[in-house]
Protein backbone atom coordinates (compact mmCIF):
# COMPACT_ATOMS: atom_id res chain seq x y z
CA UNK A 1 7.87 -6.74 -13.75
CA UNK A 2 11.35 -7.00 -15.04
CA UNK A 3 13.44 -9.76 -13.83
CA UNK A 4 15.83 -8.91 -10.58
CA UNK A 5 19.40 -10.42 -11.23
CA UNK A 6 21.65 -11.45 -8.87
CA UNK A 7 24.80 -9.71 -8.33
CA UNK A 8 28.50 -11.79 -7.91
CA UNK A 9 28.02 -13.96 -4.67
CA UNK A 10 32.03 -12.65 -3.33
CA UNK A 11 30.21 -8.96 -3.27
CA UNK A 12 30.26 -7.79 0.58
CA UNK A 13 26.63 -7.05 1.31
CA UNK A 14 27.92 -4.49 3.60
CA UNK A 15 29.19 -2.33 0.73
CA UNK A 16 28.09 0.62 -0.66
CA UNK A 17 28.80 -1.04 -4.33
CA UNK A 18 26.17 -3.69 -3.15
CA UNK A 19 23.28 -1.19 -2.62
CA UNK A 20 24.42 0.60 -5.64
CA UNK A 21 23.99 -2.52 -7.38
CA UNK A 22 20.55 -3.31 -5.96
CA UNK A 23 19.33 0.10 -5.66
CA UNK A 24 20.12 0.34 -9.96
CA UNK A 25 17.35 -2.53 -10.46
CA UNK A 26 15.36 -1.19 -8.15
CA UNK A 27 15.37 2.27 -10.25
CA UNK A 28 14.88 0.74 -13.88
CA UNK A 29 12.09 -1.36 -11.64
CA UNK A 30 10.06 1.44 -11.65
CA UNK A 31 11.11 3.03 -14.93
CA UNK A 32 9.17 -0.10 -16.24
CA UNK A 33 6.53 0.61 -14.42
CA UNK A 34 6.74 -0.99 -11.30
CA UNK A 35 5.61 0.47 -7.89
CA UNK A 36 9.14 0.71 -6.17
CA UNK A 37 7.96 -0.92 -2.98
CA UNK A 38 6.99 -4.09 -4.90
CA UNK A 39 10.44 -3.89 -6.73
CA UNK A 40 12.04 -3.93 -3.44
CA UNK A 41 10.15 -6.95 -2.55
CA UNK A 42 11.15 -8.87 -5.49
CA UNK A 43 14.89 -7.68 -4.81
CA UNK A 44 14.93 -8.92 -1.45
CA UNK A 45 13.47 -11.97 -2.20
CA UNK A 46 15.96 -12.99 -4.14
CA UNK A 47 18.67 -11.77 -2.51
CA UNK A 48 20.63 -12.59 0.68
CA UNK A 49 21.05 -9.17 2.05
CA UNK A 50 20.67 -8.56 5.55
CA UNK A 51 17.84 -6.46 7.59
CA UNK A 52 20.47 -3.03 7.64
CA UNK A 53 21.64 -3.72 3.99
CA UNK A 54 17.81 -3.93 2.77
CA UNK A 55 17.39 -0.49 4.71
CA UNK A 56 21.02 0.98 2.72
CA UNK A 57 18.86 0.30 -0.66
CA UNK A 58 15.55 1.03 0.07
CA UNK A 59 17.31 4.44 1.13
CA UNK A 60 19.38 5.10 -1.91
CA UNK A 61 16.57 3.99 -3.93
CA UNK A 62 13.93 6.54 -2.65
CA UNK A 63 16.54 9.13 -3.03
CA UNK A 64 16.90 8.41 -6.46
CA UNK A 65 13.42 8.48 -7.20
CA UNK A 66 13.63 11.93 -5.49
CA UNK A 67 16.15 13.00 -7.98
CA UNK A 68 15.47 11.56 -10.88
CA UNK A 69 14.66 14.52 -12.76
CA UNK A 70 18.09 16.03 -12.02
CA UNK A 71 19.92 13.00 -12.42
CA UNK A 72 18.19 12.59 -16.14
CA UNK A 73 19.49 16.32 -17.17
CA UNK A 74 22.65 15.54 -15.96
CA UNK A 75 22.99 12.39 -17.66
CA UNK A 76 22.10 13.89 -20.88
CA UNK A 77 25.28 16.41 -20.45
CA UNK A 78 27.38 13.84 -19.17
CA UNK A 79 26.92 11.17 -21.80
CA UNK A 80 26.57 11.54 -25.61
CA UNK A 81 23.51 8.90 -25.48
CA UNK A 82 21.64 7.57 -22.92
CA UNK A 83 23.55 4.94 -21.26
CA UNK A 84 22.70 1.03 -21.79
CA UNK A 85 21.50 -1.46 -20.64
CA UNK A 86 18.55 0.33 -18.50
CA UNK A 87 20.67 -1.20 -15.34
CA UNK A 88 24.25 1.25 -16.32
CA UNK A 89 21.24 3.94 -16.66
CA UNK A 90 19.95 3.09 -12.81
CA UNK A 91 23.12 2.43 -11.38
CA UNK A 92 24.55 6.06 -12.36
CA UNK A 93 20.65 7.28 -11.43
CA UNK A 94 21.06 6.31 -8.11
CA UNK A 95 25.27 7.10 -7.62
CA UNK A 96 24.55 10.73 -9.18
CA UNK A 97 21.88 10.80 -6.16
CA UNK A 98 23.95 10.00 -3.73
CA UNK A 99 26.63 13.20 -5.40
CA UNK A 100 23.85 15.55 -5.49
CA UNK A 101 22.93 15.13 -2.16
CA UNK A 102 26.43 14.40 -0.57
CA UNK A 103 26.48 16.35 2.63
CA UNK A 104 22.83 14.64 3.68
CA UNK A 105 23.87 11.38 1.92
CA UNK A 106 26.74 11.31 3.79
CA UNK A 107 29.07 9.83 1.80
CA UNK A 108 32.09 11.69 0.15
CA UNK A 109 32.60 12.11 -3.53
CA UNK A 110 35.35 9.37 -4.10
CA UNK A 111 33.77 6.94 -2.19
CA UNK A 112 30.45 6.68 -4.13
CA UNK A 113 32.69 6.90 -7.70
CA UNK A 114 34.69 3.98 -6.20
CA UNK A 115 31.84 2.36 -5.01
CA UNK A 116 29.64 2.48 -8.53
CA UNK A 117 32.91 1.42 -10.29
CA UNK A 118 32.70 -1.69 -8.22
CA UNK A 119 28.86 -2.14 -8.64
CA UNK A 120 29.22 -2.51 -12.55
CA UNK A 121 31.75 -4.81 -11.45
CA UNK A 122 29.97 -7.34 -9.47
CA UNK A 123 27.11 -6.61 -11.43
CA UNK A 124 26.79 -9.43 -15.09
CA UNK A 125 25.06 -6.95 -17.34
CA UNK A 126 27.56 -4.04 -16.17
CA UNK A 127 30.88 -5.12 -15.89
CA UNK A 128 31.89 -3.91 -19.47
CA UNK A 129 31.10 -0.32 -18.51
CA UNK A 130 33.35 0.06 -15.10
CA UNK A 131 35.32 2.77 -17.34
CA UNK A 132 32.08 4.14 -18.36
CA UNK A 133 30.80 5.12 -14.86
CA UNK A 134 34.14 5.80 -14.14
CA UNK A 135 34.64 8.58 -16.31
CA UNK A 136 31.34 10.39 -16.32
CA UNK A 137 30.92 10.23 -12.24
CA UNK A 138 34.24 11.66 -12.10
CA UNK A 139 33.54 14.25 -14.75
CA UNK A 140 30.49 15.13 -12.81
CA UNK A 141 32.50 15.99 -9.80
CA UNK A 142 35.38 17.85 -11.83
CA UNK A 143 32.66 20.19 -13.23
CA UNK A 144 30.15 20.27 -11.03
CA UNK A 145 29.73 23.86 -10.43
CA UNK A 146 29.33 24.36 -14.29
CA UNK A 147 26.93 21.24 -14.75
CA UNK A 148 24.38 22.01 -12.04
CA UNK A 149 22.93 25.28 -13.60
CA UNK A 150 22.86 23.74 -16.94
CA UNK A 151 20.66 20.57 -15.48
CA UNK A 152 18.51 22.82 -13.42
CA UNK A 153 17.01 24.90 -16.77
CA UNK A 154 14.47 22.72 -17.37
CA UNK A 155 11.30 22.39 -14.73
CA UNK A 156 12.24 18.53 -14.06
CA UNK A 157 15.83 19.09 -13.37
CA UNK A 158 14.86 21.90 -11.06
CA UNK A 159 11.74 20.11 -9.55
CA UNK A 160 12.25 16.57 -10.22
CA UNK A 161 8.54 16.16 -11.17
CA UNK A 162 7.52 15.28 -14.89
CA UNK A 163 6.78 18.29 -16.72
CA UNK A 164 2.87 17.81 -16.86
CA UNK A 165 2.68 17.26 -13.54
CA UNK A 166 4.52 20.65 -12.27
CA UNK A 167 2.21 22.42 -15.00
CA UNK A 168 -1.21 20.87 -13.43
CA UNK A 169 -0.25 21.80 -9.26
CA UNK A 170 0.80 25.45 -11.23
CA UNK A 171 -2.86 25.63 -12.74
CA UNK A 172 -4.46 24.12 -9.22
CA UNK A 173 -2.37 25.97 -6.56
CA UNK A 174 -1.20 29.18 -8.27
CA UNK A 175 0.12 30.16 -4.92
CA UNK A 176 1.19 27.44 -3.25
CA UNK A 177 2.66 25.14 -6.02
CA UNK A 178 6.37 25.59 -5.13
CA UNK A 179 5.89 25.31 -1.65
CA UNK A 180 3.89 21.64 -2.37
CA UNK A 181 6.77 20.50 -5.06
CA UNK A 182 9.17 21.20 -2.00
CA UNK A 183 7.52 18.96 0.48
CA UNK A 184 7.09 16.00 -1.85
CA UNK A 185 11.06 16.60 -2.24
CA UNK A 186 11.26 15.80 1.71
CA UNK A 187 11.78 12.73 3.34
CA UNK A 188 8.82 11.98 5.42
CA UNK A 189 8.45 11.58 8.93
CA UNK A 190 7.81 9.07 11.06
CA UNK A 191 4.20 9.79 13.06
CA UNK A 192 2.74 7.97 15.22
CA UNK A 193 -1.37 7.52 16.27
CA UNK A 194 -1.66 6.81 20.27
CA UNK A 195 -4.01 4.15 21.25
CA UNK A 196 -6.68 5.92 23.21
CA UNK A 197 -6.98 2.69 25.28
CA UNK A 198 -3.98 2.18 25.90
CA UNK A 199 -2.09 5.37 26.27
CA UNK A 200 -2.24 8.83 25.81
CA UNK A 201 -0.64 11.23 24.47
CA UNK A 202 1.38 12.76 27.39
CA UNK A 203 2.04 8.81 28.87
CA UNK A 204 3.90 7.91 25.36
CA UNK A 205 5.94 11.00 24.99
CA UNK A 206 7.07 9.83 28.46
CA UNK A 207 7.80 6.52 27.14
CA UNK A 208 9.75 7.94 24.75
CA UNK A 209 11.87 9.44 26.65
CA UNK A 210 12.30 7.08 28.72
CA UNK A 211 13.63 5.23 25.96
CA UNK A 212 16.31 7.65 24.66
CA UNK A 213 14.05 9.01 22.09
CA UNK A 214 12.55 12.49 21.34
CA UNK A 215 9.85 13.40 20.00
CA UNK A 216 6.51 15.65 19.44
CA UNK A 217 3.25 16.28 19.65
CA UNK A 218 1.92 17.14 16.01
CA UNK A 219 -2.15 16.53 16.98
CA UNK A 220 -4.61 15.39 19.09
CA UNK A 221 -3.60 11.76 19.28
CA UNK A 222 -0.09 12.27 17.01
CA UNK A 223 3.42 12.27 17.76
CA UNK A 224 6.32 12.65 15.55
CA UNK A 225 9.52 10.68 15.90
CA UNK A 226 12.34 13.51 15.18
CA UNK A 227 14.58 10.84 14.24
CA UNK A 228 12.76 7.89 12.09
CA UNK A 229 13.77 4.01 13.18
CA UNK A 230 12.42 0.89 12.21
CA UNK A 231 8.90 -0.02 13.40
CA UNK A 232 10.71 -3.07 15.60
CA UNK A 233 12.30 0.03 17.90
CA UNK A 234 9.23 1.66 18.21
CA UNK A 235 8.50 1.53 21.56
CA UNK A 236 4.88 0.04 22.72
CA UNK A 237 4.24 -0.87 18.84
CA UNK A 238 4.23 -4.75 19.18
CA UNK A 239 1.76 -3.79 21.98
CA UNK A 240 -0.58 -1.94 20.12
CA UNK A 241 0.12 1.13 21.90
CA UNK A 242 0.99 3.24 18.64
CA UNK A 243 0.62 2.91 14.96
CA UNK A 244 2.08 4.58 12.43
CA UNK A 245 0.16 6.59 10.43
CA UNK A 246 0.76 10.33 9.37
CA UNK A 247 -0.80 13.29 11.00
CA UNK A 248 -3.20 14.28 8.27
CA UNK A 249 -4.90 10.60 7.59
CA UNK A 250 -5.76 10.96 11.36
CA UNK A 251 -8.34 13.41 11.42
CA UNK A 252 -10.99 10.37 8.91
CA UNK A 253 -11.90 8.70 12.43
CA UNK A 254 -12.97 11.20 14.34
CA UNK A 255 -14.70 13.63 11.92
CA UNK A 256 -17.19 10.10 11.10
CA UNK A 257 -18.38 10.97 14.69
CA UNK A 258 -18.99 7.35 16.14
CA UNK A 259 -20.32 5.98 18.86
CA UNK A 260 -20.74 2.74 20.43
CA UNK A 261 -22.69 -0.21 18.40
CA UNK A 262 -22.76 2.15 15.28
CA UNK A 263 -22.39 -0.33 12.55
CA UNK A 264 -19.49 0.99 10.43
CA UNK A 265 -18.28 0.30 7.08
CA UNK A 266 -14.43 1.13 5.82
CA UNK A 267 -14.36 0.68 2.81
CA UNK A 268 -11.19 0.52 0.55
CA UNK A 269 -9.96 -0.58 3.84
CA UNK A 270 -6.25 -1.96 3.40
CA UNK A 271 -3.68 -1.00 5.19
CA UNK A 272 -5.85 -0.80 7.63
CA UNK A 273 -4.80 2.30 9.53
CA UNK A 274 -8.38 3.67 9.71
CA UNK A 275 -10.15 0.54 10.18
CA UNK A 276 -7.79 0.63 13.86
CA UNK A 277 -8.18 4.26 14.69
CA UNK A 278 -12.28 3.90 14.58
CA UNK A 279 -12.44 0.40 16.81
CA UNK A 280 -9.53 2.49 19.13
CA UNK A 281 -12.42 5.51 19.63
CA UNK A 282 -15.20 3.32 20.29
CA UNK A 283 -16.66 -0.07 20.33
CA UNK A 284 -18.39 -0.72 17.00
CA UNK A 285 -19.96 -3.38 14.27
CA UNK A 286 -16.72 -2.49 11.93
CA UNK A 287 -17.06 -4.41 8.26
CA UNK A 288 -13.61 -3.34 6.44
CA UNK A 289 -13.85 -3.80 3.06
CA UNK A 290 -11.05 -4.24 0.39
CA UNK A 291 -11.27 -5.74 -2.86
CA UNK A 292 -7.58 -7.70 -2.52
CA UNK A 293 -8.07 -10.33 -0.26
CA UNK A 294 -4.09 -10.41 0.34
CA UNK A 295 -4.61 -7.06 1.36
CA UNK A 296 -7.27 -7.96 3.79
CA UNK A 297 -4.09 -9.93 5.85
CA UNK A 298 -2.58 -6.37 6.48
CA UNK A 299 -5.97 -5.44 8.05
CA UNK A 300 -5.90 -8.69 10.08
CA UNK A 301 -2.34 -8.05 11.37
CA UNK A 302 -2.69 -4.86 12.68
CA UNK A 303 -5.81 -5.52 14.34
CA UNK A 304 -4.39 -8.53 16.06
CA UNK A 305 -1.57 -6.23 17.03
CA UNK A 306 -4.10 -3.84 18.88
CA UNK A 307 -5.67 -6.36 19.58
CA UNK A 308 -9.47 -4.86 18.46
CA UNK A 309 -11.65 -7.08 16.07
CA UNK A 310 -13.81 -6.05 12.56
CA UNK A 311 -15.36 -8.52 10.43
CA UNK A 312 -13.19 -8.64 7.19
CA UNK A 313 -14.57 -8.87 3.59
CA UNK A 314 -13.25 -9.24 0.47
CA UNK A 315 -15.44 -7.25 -2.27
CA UNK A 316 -15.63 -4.40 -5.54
CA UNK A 317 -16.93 -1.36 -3.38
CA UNK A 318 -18.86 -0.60 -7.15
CA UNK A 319 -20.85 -4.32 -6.08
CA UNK A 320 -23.20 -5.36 -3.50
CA UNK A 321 -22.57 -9.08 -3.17
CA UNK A 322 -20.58 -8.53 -0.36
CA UNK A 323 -23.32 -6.35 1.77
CA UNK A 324 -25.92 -8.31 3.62
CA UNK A 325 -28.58 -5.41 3.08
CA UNK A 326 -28.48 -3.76 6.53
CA UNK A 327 -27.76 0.21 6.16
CA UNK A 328 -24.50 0.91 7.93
CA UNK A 329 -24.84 4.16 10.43
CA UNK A 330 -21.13 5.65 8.77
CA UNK A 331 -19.59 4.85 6.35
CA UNK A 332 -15.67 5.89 5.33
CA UNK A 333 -14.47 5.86 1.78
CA UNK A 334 -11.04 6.46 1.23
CA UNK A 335 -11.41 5.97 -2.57
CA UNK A 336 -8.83 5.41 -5.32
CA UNK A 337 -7.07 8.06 -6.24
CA UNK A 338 -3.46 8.98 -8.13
CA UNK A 339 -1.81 9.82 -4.47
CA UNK A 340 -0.37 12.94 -5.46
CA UNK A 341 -0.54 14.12 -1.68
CA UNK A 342 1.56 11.49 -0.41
CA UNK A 343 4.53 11.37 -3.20
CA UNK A 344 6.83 12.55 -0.55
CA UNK A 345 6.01 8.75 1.18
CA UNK A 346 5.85 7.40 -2.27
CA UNK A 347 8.72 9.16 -4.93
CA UNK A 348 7.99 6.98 -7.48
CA UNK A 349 4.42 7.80 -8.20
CA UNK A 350 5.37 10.81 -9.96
CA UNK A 351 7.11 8.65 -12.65
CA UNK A 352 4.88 6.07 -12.70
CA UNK A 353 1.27 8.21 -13.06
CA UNK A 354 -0.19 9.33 -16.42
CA UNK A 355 -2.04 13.02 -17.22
CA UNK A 356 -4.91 10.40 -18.02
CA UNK A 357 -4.94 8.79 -14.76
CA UNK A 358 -6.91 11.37 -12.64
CA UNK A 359 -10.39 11.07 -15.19
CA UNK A 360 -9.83 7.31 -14.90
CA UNK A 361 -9.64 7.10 -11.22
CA UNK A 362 -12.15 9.55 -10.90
CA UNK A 363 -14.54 7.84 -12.74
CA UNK A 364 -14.18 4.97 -10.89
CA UNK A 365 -14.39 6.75 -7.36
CA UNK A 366 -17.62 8.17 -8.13
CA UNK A 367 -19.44 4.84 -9.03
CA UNK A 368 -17.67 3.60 -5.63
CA UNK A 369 -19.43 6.73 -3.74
CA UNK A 370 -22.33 6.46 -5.65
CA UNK A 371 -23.09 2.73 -4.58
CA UNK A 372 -21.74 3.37 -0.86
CA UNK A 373 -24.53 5.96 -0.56
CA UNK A 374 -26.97 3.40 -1.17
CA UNK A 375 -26.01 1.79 1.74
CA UNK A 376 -25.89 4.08 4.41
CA UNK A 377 -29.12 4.38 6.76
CA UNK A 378 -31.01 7.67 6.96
CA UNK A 379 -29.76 10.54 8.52
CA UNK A 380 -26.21 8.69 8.37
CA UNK A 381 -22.65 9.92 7.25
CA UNK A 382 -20.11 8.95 4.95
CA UNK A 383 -16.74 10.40 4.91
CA UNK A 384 -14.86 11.37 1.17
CA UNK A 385 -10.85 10.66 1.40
CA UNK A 386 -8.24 10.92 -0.97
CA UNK A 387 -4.32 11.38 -0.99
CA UNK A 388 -4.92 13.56 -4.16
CA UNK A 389 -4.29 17.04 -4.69
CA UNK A 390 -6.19 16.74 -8.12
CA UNK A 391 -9.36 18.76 -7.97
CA UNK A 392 -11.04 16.69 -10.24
CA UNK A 393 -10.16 13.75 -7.44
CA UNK A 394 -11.09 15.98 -4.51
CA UNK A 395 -13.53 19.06 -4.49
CA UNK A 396 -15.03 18.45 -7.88
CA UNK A 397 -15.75 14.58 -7.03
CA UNK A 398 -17.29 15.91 -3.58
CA UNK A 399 -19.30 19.23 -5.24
CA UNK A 400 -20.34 16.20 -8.42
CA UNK A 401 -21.88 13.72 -5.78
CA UNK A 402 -23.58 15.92 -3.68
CA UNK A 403 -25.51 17.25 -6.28
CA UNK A 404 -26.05 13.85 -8.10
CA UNK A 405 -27.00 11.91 -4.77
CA UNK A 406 -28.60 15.09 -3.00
CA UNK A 407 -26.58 14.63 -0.32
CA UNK A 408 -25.68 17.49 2.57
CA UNK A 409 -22.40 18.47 2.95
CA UNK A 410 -21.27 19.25 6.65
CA UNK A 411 -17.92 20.76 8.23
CA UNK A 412 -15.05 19.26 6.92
CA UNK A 413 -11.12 20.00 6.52
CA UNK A 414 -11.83 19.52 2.62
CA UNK A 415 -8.11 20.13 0.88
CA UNK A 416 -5.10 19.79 3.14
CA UNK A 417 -2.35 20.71 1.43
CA UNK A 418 1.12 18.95 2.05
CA UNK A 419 3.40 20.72 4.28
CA UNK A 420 7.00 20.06 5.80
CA UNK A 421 7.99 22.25 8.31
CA UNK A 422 8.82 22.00 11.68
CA UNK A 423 5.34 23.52 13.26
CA UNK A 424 3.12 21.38 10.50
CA UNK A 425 4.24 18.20 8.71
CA UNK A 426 1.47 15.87 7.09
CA UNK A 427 0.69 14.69 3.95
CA UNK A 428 -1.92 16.19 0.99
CA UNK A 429 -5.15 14.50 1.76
CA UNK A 430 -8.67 15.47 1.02
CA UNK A 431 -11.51 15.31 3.23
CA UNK A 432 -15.51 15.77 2.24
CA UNK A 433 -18.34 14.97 4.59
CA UNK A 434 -21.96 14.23 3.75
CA UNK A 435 -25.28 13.54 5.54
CA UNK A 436 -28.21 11.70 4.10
CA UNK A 437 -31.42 13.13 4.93
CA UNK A 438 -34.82 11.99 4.20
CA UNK A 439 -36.01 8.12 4.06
């Protein structure tokens, strides 16, 4: 992790050439190869910005992860070598962003110039270049027109995805890859899962607009916000009346088909979003599993928030010191994966995965699977999930185990591809499920 510095204590953490200045470490964060969300945590940390200023850079930051493969081919017009230090690269990552996208950004062109100016100025390892940004932010906007075909030859600048990566979804989805490089593109939406006992489905949309707010129905037990706020406006969330999880990662629980006193296990548990959709369907014996025990305190939260318990345990779901030797009736394994269905929720992964990533991760899913099975009673199920759109993650790991572990496969959404429109919107998630028969 690189180290977060602290920009000029007289800078107004109200101003746009604040975030700038945040949002620039935040970029070069993940550059490093740093999950952006954990770069934001470090940033905040260790600065003294407010609730709505964290929100300002978390925003700008995503967005430049969602351009960055523009913002790079314009750069390399723009400048005659790549700009230093990494943070003068981030900084004009992340203003260039905000110019791309200026109408939905909502800032005008002079403002953000001004505003980066003034970031390199409050900012220790960027004041010497205020002329620098200067001049090739307002270059950019002189000869825009010209500059945006040029940037937009190569497949990165037109996608924003690395080139390997736009090559692979070409090779998996021959039909359908533009359409999925769109929707990662997106911002997501904010969905919510209705507690079962607490509400229903028709009762919150009530609530909702009761409360001002507007929203959807987008399946059985999921509603989408059409305007996103923070969780703390949500209404009925401290409650445990909703959670937020998206559309697609609600169909795990109820394809398990539980019923009450099943003994359950989740395993690769954290956040815990599926761990509280199965205990709101029925009552169960629920062991969540997750091999982080800080992790495990996510889990604990949001149960205590819907107030519905699980026994918690920390564990390698490739072990079985953590099992107690009693065959669980289901079992759900969301298992590691590259989460190349959910880079719309998560722009940085893109940058941050590797073409050798996938055989690694599924490698290690199928030992994970292979042990689970072990553990599940006769006659029982266990549910495949991952957030990839990988084959060799998805439909080749479920075709590979059920041949390996002689396992039946039964009815099952298998590969849901992302989608952002207004009649569908929900992640790329994978779903295989298998029944054990004999003793």
């Amino acid at each position: 992790m690189i180290q977060i510095s602290l920009i000029s204590p007289s800078a107004k953490a109200d101003s746009l050439a604040y975030q700038l200045a945040y949002a620039a470490q935040a970029v070069i964060a993940v550059r490093a190869g740093t999950a952006l969300p954990q770069a934001l945590t470090q940033i905040f940390a260790r600065s003294d910005a407010p609730p709505p200023t964290r929100g300002a850079i978390q925003d700008i930051s995503y967005r430049a992860m969602r351009r960055l493969g523009l913002t790079d081919s314009l750069l390399a017009l723009l400048a005659n070598k790549p700009p230093q230090p990494e943070v003068l690269r981030g900084l004009l990552d992340c203003a260039l962003a905000l110019l791309v996208d200026e109408e939905d950004a909502g800032y005008d062109g002079f403002t953000v110039v001004n505003q980066a100016v003034e970031a390199a100025a409050i900012s220790p390892e960027m004041a010497f270049a205020k002329g620098v940004v200067n001049a090739i932010l307002r270059r950019f906007l002189r000869e825009r027109a010209a500059l945006m075909p040029q940037a937009t030859k190569t497949p990165p600048g037109t996608w924003n995805y690395p080139t390997w990566w736009i090559d692979r979804l070409k090779a998996a989805y021959p039909d359908d890859w533009q359409r999925i490089l769109y929707a990662g593109n997106q911002a997501p939406p904010l969905s919510l899962r209705v507690n079962r006992r607490r509400s229903t489905v028709e009762q919150y949309l009530a609530t909702l607009a009761a409360a001002g707010m507007a929203g959807r129905q987008v399946g059985p037990a999921a509603v989408r916000l059409d305007k996103p706020v923070p969780v703390q406006q949500i209404p009925g969330f401290a409650e445990g009346v909703v959670s937020v999880q998206d559309a697609a990662a609600q169909l795990a629980a109820p394809l398990l088909d539980v019923a009450d006193g099943m003994r359950v296990l989740d395993a690769c548990a954290a956040p815990g979003g599926k761990t509280g959709h199965l205990l709101e369907l029925v009552d169960l014996q629920l062991q969540a599993l997750d091999h982080d025990r800080r992790r495990l305190t996510r889990i604990e939260e949001n149960l205590q928030r819907l107030r519905l318990d699980a026994t918690l345990a920390t564990g390698d779901a490739r072990a079985r010191d953590w099992w107690d030797g009693q065959p669980f009736d289901r079992i759900l394994a969301d298992v590691p994966c590259t989460a190349s269905g959910i880079v719309r929720r998560h722009p940085d992964i893109r940058w941050l995965r590797r073409k050798t990533d996938t055989a690694q991760l599924a490698t290690l899913s199928a030992q994970i699977l292979d042990n689970l099975w072990q553990m599940l009673r006769p006659d029982g199920k266990l549910l495949l999930v991952t957030c990839s759109l990988w084959p060799q993650e998805s439909e080749q790991q479920a075709v590979a185990f059920a041949q390996r572990n002689n396992a039946t496969r039964l009815p099952a959404p298998g590969q849901l591809l992302p989608t952002a429109s207004a009649e569908t919107d929900h992640d790329g998630l994978f779903y295989a499920l298998f029944q054990k028969t004999g003793a």
